[in-house]
C-alpha atoms as a PDB file:
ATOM      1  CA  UNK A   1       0.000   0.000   0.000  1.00  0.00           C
ATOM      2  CA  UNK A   2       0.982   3.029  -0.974  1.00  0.00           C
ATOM      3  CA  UNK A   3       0.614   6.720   1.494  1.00  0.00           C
ATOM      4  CA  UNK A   4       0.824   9.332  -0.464  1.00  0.00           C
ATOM      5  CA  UNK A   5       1.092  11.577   2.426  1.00  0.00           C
ATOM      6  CA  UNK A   6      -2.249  13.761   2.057  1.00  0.00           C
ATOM      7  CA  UNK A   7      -2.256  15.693  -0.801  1.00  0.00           C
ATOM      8  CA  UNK A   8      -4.310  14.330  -3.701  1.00  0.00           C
ATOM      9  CA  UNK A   9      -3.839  11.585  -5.607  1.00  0.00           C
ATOM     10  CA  UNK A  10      -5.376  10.058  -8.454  1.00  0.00           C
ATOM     11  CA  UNK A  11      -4.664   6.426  -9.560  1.00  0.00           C
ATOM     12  CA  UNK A  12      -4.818   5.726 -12.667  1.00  0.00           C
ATOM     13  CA  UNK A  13      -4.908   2.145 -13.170  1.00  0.00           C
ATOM     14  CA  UNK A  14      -3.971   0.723 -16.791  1.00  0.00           C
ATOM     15  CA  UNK A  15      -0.991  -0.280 -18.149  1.00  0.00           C
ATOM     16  CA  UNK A  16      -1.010   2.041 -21.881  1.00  0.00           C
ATOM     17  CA  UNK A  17      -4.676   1.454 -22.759  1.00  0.00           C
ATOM     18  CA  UNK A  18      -5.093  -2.150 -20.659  1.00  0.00           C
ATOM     19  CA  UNK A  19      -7.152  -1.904 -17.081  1.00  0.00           C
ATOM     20  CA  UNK A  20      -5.489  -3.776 -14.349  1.00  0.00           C
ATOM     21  CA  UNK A  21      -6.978  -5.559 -11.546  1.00  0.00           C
ATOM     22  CA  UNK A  22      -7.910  -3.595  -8.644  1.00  0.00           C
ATOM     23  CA  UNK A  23      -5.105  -5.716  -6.531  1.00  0.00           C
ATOM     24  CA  UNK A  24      -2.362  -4.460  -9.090  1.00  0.00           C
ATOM     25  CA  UNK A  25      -2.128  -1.292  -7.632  1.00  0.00           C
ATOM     26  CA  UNK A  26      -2.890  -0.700  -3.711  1.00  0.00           C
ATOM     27  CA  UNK A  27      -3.579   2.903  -2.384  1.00  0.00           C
ATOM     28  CA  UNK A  28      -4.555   3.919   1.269  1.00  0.00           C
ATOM     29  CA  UNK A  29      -6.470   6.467  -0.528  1.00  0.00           C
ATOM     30  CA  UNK A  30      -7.256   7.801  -4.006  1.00  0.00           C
ATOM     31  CA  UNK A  31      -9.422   9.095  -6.904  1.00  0.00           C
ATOM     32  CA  UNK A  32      -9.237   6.546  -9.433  1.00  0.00           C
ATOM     33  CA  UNK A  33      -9.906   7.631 -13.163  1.00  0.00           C
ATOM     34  CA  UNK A  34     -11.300   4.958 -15.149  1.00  0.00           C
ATOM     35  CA  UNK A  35     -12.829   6.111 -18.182  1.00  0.00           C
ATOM     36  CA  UNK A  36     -15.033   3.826 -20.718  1.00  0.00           C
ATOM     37  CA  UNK A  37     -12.439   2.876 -23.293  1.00  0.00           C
ATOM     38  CA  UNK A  38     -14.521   1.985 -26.150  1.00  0.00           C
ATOM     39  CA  UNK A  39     -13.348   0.131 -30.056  1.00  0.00           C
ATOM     40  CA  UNK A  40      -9.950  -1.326 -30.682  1.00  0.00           C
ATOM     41  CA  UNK A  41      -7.964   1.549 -32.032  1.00  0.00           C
ATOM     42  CA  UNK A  42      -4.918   1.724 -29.527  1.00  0.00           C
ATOM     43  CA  UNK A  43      -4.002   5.519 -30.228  1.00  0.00           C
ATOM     44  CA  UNK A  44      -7.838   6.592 -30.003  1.00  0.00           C
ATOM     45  CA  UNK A  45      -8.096   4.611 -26.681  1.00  0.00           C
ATOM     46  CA  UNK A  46      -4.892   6.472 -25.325  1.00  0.00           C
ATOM     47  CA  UNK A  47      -6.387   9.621 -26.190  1.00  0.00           C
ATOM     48  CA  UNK A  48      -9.553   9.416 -24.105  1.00  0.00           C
ATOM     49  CA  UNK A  49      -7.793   7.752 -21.278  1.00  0.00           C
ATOM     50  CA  UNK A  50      -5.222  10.481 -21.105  1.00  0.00           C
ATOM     51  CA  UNK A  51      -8.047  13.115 -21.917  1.00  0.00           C
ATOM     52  CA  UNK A  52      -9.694  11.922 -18.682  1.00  0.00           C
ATOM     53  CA  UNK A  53      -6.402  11.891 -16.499  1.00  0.00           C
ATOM     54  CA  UNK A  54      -5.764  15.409 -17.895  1.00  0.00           C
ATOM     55  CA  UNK A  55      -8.987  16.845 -16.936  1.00  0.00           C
ATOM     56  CA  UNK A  56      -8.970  15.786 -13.053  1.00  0.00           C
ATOM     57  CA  UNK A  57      -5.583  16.622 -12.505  1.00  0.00           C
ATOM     58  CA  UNK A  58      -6.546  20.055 -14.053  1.00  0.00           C
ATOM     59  CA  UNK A  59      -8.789  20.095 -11.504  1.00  0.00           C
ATOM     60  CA  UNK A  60      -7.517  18.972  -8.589  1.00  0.00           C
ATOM     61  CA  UNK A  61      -4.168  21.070  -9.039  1.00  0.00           C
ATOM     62  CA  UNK A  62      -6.894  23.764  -7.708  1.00  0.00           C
ATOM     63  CA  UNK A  63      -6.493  22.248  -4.274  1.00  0.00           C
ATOM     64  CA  UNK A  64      -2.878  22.021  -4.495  1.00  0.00           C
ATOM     65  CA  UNK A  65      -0.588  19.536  -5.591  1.00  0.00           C
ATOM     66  CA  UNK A  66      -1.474  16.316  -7.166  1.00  0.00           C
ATOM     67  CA  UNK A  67       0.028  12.582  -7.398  1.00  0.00           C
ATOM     68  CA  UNK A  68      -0.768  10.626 -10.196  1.00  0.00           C
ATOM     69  CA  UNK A  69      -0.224   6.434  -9.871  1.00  0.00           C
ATOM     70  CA  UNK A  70      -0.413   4.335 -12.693  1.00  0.00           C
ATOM     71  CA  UNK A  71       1.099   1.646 -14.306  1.00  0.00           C
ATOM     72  CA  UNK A  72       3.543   2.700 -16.919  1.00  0.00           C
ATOM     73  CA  UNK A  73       5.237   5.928 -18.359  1.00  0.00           C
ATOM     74  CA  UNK A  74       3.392   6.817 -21.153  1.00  0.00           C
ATOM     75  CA  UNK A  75       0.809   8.053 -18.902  1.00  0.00           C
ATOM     76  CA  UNK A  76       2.824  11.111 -18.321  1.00  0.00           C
ATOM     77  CA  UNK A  77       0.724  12.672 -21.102  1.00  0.00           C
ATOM     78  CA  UNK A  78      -2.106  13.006 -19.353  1.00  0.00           C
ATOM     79  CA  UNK A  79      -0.708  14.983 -16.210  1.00  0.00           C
ATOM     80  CA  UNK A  80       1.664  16.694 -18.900  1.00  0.00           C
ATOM     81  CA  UNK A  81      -2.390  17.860 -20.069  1.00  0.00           C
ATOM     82  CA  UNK A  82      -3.586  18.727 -16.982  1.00  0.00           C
ATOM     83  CA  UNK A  83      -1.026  20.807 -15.985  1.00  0.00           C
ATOM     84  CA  UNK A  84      -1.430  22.894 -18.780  1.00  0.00           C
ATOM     85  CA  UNK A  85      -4.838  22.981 -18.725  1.00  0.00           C
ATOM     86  CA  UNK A  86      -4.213  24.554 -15.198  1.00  0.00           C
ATOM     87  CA  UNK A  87      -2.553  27.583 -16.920  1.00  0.00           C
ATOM     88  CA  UNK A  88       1.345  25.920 -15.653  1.00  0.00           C
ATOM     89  CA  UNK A  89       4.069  25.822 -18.010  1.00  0.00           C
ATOM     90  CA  UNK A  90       6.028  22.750 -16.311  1.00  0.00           C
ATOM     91  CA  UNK A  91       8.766  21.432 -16.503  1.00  0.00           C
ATOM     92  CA  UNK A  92      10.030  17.877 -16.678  1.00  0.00           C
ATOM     93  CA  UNK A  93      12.141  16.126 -14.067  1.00  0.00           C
ATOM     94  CA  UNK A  94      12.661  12.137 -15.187  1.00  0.00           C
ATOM     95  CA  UNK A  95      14.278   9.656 -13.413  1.00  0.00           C
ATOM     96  CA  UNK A  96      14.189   6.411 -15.086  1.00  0.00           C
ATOM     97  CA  UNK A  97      16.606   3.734 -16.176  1.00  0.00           C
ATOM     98  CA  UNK A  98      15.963   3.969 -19.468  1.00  0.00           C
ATOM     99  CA  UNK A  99      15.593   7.374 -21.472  1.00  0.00           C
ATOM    100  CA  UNK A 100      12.410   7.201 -22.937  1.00  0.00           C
ATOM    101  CA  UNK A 101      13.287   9.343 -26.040  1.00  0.00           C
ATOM    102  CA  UNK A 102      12.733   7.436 -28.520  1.00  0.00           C
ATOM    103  CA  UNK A 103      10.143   8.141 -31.786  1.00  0.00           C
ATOM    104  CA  UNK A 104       8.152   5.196 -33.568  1.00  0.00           C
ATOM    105  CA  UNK A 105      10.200   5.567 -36.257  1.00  0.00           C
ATOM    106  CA  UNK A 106      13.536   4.894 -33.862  1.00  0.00           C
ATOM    107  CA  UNK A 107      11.964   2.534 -31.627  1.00  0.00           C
ATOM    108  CA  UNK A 108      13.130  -1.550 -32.489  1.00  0.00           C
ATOM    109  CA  UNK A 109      10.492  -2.967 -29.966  1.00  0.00           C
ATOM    110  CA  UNK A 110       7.649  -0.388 -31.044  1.00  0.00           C
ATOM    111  CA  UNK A 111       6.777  -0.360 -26.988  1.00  0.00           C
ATOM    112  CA  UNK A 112       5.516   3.053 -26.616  1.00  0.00           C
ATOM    113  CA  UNK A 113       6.544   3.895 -22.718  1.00  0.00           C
ATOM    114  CA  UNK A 114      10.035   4.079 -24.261  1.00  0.00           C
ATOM    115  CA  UNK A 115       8.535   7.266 -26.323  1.00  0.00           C
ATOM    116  CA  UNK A 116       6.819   8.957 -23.064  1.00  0.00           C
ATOM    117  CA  UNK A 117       9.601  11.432 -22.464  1.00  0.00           C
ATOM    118  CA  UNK A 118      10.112  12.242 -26.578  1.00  0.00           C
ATOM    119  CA  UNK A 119       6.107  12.254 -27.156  1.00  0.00           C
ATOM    120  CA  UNK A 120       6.167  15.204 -24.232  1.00  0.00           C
ATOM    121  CA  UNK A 121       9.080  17.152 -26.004  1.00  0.00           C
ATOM    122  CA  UNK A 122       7.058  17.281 -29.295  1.00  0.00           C
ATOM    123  CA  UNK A 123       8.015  14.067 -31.012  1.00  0.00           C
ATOM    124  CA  UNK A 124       5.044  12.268 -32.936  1.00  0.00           C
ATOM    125  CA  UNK A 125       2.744  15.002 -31.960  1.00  0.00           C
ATOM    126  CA  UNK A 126      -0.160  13.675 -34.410  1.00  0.00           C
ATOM    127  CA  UNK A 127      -0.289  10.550 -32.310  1.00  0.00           C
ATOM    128  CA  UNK A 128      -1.216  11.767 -29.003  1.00  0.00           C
ATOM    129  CA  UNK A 129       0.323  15.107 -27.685  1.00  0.00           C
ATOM    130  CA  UNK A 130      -1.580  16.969 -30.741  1.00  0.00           C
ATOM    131  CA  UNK A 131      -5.099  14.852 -29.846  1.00  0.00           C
ATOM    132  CA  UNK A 132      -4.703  16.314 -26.043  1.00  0.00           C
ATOM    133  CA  UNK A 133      -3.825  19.996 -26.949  1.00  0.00           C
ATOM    134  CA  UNK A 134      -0.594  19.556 -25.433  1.00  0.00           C
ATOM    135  CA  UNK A 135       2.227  22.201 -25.596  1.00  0.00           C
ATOM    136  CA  UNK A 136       5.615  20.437 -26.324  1.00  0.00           C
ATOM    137  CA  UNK A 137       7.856  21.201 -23.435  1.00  0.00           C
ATOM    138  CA  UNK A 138      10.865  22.569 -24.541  1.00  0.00           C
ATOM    139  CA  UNK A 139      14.161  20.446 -23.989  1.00  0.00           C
ATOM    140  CA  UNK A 140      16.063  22.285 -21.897  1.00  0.00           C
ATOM    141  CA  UNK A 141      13.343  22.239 -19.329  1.00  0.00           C
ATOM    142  CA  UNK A 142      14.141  18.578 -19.447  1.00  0.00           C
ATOM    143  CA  UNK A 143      16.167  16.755 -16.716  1.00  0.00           C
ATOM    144  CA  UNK A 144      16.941  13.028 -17.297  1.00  0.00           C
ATOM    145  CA  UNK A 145      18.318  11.656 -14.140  1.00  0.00           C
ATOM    146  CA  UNK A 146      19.878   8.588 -13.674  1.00  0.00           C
ATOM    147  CA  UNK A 147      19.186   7.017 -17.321  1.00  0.00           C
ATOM    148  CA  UNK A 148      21.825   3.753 -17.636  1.00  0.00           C
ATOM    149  CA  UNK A 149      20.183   1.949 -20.306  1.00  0.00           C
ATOM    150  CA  UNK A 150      20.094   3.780 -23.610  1.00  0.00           C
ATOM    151  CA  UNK A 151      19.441   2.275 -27.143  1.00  0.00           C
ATOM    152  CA  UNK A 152      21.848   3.897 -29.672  1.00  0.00           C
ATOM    153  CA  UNK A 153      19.342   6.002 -31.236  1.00  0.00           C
ATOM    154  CA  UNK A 154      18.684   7.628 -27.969  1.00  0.00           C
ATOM    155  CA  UNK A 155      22.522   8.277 -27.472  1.00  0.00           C
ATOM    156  CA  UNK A 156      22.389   9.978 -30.669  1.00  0.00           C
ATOM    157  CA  UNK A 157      19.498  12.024 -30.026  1.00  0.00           C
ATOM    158  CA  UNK A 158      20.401  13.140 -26.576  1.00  0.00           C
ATOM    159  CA  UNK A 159      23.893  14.412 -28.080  1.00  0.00           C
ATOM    160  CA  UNK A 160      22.494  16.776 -29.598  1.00  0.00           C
ATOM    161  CA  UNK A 161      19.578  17.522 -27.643  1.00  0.00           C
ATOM    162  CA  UNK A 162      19.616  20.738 -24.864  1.00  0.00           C
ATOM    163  CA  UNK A 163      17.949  17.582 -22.791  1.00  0.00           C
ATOM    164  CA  UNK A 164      19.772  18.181 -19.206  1.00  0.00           C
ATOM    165  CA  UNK A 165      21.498  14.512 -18.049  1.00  0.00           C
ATOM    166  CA  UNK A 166      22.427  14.018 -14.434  1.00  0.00           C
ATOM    167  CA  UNK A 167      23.404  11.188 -12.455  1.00  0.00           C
ATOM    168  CA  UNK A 168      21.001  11.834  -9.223  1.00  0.00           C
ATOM    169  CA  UNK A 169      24.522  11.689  -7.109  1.00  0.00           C
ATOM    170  CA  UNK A 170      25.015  15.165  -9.278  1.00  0.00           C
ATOM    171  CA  UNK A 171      21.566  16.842  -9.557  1.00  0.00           C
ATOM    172  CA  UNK A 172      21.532  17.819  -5.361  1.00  0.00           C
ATOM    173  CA  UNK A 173      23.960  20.783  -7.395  1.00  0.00           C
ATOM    174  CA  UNK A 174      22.156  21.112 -10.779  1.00  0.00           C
ATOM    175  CA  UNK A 175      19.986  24.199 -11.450  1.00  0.00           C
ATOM    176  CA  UNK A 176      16.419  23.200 -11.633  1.00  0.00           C
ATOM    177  CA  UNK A 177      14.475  24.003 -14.620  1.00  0.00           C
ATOM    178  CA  UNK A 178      12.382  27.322 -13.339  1.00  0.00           C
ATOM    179  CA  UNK A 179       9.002  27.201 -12.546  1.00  0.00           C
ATOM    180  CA  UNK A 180       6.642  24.254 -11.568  1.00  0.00           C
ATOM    181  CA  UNK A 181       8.078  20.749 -12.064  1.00  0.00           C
ATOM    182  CA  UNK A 182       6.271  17.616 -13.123  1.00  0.00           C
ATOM    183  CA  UNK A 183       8.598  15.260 -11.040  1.00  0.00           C
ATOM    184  CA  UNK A 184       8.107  11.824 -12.667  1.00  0.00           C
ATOM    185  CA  UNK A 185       9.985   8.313 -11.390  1.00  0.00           C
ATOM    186  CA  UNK A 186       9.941   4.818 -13.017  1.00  0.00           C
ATOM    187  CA  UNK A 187      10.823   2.645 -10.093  1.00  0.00           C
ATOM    188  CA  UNK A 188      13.196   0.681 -12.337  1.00  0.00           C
ATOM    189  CA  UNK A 189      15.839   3.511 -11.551  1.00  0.00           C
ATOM    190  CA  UNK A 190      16.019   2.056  -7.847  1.00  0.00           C
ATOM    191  CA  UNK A 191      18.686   0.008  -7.192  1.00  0.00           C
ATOM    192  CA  UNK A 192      17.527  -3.522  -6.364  1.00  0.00           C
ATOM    193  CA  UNK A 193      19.723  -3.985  -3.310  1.00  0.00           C
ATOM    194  CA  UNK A 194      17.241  -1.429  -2.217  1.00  0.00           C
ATOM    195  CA  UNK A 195      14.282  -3.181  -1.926  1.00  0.00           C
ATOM    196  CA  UNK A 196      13.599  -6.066   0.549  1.00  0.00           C
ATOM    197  CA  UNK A 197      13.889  -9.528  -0.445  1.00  0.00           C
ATOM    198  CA  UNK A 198      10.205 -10.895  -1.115  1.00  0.00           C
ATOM    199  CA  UNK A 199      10.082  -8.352  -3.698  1.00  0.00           C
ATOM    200  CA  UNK A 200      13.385  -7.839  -5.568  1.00  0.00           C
ATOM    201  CA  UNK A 201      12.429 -10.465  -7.841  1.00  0.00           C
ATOM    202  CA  UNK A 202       9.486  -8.433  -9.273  1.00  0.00           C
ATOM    203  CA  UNK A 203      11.765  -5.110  -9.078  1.00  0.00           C
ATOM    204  CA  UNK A 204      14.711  -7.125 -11.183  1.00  0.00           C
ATOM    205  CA  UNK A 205      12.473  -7.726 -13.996  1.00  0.00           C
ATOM    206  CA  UNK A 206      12.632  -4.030 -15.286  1.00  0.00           C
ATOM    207  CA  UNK A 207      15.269  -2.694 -13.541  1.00  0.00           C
ATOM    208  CA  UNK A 208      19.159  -1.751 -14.782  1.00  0.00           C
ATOM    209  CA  UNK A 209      22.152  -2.682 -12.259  1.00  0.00           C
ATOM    210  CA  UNK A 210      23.626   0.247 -10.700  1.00  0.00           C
ATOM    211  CA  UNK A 211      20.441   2.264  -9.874  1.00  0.00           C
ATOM    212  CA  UNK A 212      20.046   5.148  -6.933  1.00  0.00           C
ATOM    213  CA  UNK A 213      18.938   4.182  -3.693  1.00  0.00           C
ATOM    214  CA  UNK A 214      15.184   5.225  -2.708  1.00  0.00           C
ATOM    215  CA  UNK A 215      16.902   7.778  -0.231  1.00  0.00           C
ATOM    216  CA  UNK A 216      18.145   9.458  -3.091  1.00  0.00           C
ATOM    217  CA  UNK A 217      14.527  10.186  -4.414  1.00  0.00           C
ATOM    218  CA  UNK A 218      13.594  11.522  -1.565  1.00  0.00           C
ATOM    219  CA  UNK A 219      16.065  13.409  -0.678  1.00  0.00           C
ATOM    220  CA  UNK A 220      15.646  15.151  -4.574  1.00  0.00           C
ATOM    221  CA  UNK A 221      12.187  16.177  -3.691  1.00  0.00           C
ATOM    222  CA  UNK A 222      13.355  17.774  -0.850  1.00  0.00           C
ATOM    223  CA  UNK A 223      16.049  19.772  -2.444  1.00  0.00           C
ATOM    224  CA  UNK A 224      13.229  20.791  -5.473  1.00  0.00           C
ATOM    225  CA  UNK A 225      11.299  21.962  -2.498  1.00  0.00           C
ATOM    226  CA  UNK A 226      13.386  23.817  -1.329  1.00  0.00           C
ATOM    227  CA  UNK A 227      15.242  25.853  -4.576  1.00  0.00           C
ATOM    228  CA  UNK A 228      11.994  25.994  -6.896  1.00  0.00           C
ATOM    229  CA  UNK A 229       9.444  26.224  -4.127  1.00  0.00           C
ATOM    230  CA  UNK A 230       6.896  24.202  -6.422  1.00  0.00           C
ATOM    231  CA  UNK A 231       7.411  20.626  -7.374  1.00  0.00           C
ATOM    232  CA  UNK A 232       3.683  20.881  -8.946  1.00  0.00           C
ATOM    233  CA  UNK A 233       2.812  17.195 -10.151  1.00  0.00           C
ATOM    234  CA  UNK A 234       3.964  13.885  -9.030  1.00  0.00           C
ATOM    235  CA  UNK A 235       3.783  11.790 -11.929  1.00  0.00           C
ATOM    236  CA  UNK A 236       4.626   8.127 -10.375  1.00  0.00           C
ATOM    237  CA  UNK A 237       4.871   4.883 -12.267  1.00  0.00           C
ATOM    238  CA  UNK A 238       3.954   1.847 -10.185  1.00  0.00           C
ATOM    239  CA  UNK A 239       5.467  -1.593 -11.055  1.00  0.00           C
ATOM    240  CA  UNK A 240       2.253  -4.012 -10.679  1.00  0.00           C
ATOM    241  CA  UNK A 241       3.890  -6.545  -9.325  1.00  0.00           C
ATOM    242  CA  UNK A 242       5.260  -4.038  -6.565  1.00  0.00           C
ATOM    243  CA  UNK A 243       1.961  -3.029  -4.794  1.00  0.00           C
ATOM    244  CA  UNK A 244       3.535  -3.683  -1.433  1.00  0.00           C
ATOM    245  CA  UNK A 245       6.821  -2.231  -1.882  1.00  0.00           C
ATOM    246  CA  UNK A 246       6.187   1.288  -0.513  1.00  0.00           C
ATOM    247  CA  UNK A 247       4.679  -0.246   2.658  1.00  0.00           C
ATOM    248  CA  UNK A 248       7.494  -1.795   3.389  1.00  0.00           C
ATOM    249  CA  UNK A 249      10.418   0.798   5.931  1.00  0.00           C
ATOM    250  CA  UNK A 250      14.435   0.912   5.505  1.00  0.00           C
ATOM    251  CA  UNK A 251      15.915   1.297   8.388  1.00  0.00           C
ATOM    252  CA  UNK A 252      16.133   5.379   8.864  1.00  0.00           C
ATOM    253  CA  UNK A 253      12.604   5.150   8.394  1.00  0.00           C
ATOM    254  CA  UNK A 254      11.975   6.557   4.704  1.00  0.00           C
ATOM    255  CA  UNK A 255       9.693   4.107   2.418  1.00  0.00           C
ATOM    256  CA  UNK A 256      11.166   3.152  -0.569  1.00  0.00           C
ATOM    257  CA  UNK A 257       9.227   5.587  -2.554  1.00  0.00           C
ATOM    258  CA  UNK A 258       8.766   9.293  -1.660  1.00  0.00           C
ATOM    259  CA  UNK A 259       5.824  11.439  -3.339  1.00  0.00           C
ATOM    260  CA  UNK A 260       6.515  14.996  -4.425  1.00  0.00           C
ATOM    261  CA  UNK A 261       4.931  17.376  -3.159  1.00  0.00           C
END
């Protein structure tokens, strides 16, 4: 089970277009969205899922800040909407241990979560971004943190991209983008040593060798807290297998996942 610590959270649970069970994902408390996903066309599907998402975290960012849960990257989108719908120009903070910057055209495996980041810096816009009425974000409001498993046609784009890299060692230093930050994690950038036994197994089956500790996480949020004053959207991917995983205490008494705030 997951605490998000008060502030309001929506839980979006699908993985792309696919509903989950309800045991996939375990919150103490949230709004879910669940819109009626209608036909077979996958992009169309996406669009009024991430439609949906976009319009309650528009407005529920008029309470404050918001935590989105779901079950895979692409879903960044959607908050990436409802921001803007809010009248915010965000920024992007990713942690992840891949890059996520690839186009369909670049992409060998054609999975689409590996195009989240990309999709919300203006790549492919007919496919979804231009559907929602998003903005592309520019890309050096972009901060990829921690990325360790690129595909060569992300190394090449990111060379020439104003895309910020850190390692998240490095990014206590770095200059945050200005402005409100959509602070997204994909728990695969946690290193498994991290999490407790019962559950590593789950956490090894997307996750890269060498990741950052869950303190690390944390201990960003508290350092975007403190230099940008706003870390506006918490955009968190949850493994499904790891529904129990932020229940679960290290020893100095920080849970393995941390929600901005």
């Amino acid at each position: 089970m997951l605490n998000t610590g008060g502030m309001t959270t929506l839980l979006l649970p699908f993985h792309q277009d696919e509903r989950v069970s309800d045991q996939s994902i375990v919150l103490e408390s949230a709004t879910p969205v669940v819109p009626d996903l209608r036909g077979d066309n996958q992009w169309r599907r996406l669009q009024t899922l991430y439609d949906a998402l976009g319009d309650e975290v528009a407005t529920s960012l008029g309470d404050g800040d918001v935590t989105v849960v779901t079950g895979d990257c692409l879903a960044l989108l959607g908050t990436l909407a409802g921001v803007q719908r809010s009248g915010l120009d965000p920024a992007i903070v990713w942690f992840d241990a891949h890059g996520d910057v690839h186009t369909i055209e670049s992409s060998t495996s054609g999975y689409l979560g590996g195009m989240a980041l990309r999709m919300a810096l203006g790549g492919n816009a007919d496919a979804l971004a231009g559907p929602l009425g998003l903005r592309p974000v520019a890309a050096s409001k972009a901060m990829l943190v921690d990325a360790r498993d690129l595909d060569p046609a992300e190394v090449e784009y990111l060379a020439d991209s104003p895309v910020g890299q850190f390692q998240v060692e490095a990014i206590a230093a770095a200059k945050l983008p200005p402005g409100p930050v959509i602070l997204h994690v994909d728990l695969d950038v946690i290193d498994c040593s991290e999490v407790p036994g019962g559950f590593k197994g789950s956490l090894q089956q997307s996750s890269i060798e060498g990741g950052c500790v869950a303190w690390d996480v944390h201990g960003f949020r508290e350092v975007s807290r403190t230099d940008s004053g706003r870390c506006g959207l918490g955009a968190w991917r949850q493994r499904m297998q790891l529904r129990l995983l932020a229940c679960r205490r290290r020893r100095d008494g920080c849970g393995c996942v941390s929600v901005a705030g």
